[in-house]
N, C-alpha and C. Protein backbone atom coordinates (compact mmCIF):
# COMPACT_ATOMS: atom_id res chain seq x y z
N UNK A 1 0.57 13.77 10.92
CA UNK A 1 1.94 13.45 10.51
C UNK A 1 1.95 12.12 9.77
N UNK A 2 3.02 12.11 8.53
CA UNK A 2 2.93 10.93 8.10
C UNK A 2 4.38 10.14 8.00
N UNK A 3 4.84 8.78 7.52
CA UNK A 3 5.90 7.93 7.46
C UNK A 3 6.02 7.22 6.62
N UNK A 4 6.84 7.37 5.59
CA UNK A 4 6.86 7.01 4.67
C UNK A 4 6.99 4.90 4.59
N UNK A 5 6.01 4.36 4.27
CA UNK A 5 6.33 2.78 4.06
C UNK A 5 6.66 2.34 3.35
N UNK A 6 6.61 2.33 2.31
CA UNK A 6 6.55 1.36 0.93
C UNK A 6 6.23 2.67 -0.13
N UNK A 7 6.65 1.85 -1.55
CA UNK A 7 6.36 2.04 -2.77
C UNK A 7 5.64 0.87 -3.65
N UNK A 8 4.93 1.91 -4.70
CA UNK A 8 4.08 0.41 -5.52
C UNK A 8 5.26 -0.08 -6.39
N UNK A 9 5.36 -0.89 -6.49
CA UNK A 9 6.46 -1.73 -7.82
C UNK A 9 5.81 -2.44 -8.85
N UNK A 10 4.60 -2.86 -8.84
CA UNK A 10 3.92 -3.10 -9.51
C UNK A 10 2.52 -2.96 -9.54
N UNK A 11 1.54 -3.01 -10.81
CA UNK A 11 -0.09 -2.34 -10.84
C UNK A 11 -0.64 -3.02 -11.51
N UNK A 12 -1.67 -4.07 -10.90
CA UNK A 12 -2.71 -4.97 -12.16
C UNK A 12 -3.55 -3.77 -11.97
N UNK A 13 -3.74 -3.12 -12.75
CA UNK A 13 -5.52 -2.27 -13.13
C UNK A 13 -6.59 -2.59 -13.23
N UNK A 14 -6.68 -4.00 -13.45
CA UNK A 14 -8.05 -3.92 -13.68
C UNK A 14 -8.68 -4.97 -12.60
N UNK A 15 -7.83 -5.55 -11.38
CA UNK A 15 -8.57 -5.68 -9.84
C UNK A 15 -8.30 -4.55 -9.21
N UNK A 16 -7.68 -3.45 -9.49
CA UNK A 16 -7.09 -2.19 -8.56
C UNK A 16 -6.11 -2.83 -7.33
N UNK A 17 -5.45 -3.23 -7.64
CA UNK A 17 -4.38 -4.09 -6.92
C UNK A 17 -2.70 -3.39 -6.65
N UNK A 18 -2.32 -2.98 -6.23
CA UNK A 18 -0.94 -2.72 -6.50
C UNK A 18 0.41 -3.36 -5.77
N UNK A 19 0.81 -3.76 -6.29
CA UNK A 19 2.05 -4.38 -5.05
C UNK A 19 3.35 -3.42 -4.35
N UNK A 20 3.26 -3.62 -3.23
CA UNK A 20 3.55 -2.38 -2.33
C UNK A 20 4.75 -2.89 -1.78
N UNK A 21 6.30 -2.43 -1.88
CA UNK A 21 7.89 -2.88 -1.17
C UNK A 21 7.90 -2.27 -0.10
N UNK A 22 7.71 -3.10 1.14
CA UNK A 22 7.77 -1.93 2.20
C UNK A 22 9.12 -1.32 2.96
N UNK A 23 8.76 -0.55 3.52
CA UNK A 23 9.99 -0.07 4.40
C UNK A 23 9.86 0.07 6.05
N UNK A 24 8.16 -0.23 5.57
CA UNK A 24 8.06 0.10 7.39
C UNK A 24 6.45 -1.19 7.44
N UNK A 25 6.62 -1.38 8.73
CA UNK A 25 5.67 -2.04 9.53
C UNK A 25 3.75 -1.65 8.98
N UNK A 26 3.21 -2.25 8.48
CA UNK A 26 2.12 -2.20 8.02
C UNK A 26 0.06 -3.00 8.63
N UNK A 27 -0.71 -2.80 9.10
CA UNK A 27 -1.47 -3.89 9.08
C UNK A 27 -2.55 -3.51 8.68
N UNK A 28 -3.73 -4.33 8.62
CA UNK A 28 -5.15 -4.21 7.99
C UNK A 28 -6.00 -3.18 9.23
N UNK A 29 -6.57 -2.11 8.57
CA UNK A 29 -7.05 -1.21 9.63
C UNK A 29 -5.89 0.15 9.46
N UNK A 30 -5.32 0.09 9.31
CA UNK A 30 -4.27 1.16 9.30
C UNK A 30 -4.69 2.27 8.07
N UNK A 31 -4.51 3.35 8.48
CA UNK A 31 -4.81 4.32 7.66
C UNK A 31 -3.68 4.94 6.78
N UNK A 32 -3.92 4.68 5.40
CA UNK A 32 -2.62 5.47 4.68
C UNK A 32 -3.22 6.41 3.62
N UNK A 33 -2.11 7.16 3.02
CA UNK A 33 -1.99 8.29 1.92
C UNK A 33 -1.02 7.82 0.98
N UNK A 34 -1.57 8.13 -0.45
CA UNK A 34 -0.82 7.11 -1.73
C UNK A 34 -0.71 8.52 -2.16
N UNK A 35 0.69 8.96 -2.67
CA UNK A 35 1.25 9.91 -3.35
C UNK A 35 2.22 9.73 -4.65
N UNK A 36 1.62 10.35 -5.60
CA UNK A 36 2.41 10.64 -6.94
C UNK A 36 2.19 11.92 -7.84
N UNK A 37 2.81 11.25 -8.91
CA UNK A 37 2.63 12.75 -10.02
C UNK A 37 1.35 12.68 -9.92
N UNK A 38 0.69 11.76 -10.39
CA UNK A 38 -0.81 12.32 -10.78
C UNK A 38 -1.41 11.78 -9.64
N UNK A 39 -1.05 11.33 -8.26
CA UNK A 39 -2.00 10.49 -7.28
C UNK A 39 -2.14 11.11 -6.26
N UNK A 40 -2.98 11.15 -5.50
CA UNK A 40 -2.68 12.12 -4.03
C UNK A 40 -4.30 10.95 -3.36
N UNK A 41 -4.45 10.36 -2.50
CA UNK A 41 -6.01 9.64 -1.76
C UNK A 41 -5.37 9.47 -0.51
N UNK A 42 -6.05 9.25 0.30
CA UNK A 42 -6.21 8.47 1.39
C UNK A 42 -7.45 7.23 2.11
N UNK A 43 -6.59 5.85 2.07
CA UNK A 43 -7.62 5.00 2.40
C UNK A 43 -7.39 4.24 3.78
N UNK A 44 -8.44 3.46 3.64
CA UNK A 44 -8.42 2.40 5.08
C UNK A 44 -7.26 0.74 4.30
N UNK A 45 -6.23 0.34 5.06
CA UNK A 45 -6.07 -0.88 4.58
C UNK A 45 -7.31 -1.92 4.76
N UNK A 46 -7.90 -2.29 3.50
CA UNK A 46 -9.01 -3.25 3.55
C UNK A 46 -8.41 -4.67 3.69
N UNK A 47 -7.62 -5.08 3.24
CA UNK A 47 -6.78 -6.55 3.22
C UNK A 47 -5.12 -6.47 2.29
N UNK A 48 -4.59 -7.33 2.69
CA UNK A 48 -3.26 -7.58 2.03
C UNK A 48 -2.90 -8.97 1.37
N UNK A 49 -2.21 -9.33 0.81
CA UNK A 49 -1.56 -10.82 0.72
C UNK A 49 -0.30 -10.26 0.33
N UNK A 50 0.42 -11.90 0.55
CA UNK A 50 1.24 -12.38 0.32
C UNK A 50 1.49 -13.83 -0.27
N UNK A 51 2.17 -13.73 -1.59
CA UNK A 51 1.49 -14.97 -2.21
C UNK A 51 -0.02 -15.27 -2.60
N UNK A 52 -0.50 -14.87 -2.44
CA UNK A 52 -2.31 -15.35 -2.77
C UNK A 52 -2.69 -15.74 -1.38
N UNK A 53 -2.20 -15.48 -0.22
CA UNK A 53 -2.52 -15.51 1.38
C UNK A 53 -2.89 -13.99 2.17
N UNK A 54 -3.86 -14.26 2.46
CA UNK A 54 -4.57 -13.03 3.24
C UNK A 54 -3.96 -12.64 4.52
N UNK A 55 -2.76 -11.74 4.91
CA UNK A 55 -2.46 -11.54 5.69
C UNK A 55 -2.80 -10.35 6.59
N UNK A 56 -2.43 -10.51 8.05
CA UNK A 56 -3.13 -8.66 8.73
C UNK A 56 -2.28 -8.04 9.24
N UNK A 57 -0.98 -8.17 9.21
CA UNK A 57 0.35 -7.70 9.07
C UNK A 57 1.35 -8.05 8.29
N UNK A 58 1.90 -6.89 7.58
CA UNK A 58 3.04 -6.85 7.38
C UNK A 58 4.32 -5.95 7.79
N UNK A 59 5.69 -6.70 7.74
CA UNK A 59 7.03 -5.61 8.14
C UNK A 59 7.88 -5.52 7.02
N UNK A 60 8.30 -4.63 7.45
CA UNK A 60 9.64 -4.31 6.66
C UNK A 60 10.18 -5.27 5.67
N UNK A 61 10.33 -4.60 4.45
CA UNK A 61 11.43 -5.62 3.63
C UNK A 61 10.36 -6.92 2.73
N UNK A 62 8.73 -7.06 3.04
CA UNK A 62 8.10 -7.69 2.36
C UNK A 62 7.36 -6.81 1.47
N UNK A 63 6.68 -7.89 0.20
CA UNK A 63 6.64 -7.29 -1.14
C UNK A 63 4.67 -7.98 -0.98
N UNK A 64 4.06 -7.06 -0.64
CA UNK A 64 2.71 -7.37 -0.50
C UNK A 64 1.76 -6.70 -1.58
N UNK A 65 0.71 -7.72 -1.78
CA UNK A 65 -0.49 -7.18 -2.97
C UNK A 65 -1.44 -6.43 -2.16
N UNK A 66 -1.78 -4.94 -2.57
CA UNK A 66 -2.86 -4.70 -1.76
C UNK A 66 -4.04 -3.71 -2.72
N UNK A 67 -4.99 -4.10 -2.37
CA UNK A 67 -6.13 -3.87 -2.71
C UNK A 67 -6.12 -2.14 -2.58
N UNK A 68 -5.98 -1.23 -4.08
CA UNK A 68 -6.74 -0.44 -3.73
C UNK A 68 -8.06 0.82 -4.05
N UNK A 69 -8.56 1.85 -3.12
CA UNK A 69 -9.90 2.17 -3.88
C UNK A 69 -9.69 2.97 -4.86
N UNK A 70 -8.36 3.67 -5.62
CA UNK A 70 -8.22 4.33 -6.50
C UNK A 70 -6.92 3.88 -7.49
N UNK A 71 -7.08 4.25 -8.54
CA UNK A 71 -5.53 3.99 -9.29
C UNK A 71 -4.25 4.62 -8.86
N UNK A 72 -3.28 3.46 -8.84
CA UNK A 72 -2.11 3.65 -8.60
C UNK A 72 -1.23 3.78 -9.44
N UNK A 73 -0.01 4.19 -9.53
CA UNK A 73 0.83 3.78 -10.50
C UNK A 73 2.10 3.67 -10.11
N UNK A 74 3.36 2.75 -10.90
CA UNK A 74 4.54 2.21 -10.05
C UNK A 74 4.81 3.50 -9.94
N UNK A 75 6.00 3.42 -8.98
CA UNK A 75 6.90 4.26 -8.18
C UNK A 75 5.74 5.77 -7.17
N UNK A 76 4.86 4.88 -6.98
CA UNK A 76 4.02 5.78 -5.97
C UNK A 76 3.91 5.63 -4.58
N UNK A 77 4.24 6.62 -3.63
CA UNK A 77 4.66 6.21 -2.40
C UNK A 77 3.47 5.77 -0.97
N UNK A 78 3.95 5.00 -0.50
CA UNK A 78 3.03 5.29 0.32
C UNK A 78 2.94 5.30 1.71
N UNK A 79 2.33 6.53 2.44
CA UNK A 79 2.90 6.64 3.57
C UNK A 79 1.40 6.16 4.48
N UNK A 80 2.09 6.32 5.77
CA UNK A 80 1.37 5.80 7.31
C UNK A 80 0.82 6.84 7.66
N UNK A 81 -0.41 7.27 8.07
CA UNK A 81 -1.24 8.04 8.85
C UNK A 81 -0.47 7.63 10.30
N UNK A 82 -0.14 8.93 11.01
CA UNK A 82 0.57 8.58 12.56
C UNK A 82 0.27 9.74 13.23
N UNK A 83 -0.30 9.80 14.36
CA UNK A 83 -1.04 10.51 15.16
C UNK A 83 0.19 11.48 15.71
């Protein structure tokens, strides 16, 4: 089952970076699925920031950079792996 968190709002391409608006509770270790027109993966959260700060949680309502292993593109969703 999955839960929808965040969307990308923005995409540097060429660190594979995307910045993610969340909606729900997030941390490093957590397993998600990135969905769009052309996107469908599932990865491990490897790290996050905020500001250029390495954080291992995030909640609701923050606008975090996160690292990831495939291309993203804005308005791609992304949900929570939940048991």
């Amino acid at each position: 089952m999955e839960k929808e968190v965040g969307k990308v709002i923005h995409v540097y391409d060429k660190i594979s970076v995307g910045v993610v608006a969340l909606k729900g509770k997030i941390k490093v270790g957590d397993q998600i699925h990135v969905k769009g027109n052309s996107t469908d993966f599932n990865q491990t959260i490897s790290s996050m920031q905020i500001e250029h700060q390495n954080i291992q949680e995030a909640k609701k309502g923050a606008e975090i950079g996160m690292k990831f292993d495939n291309p993203v593109k804005k308005h791609d969703t992304v949900f929570l792996a939940t048991d």
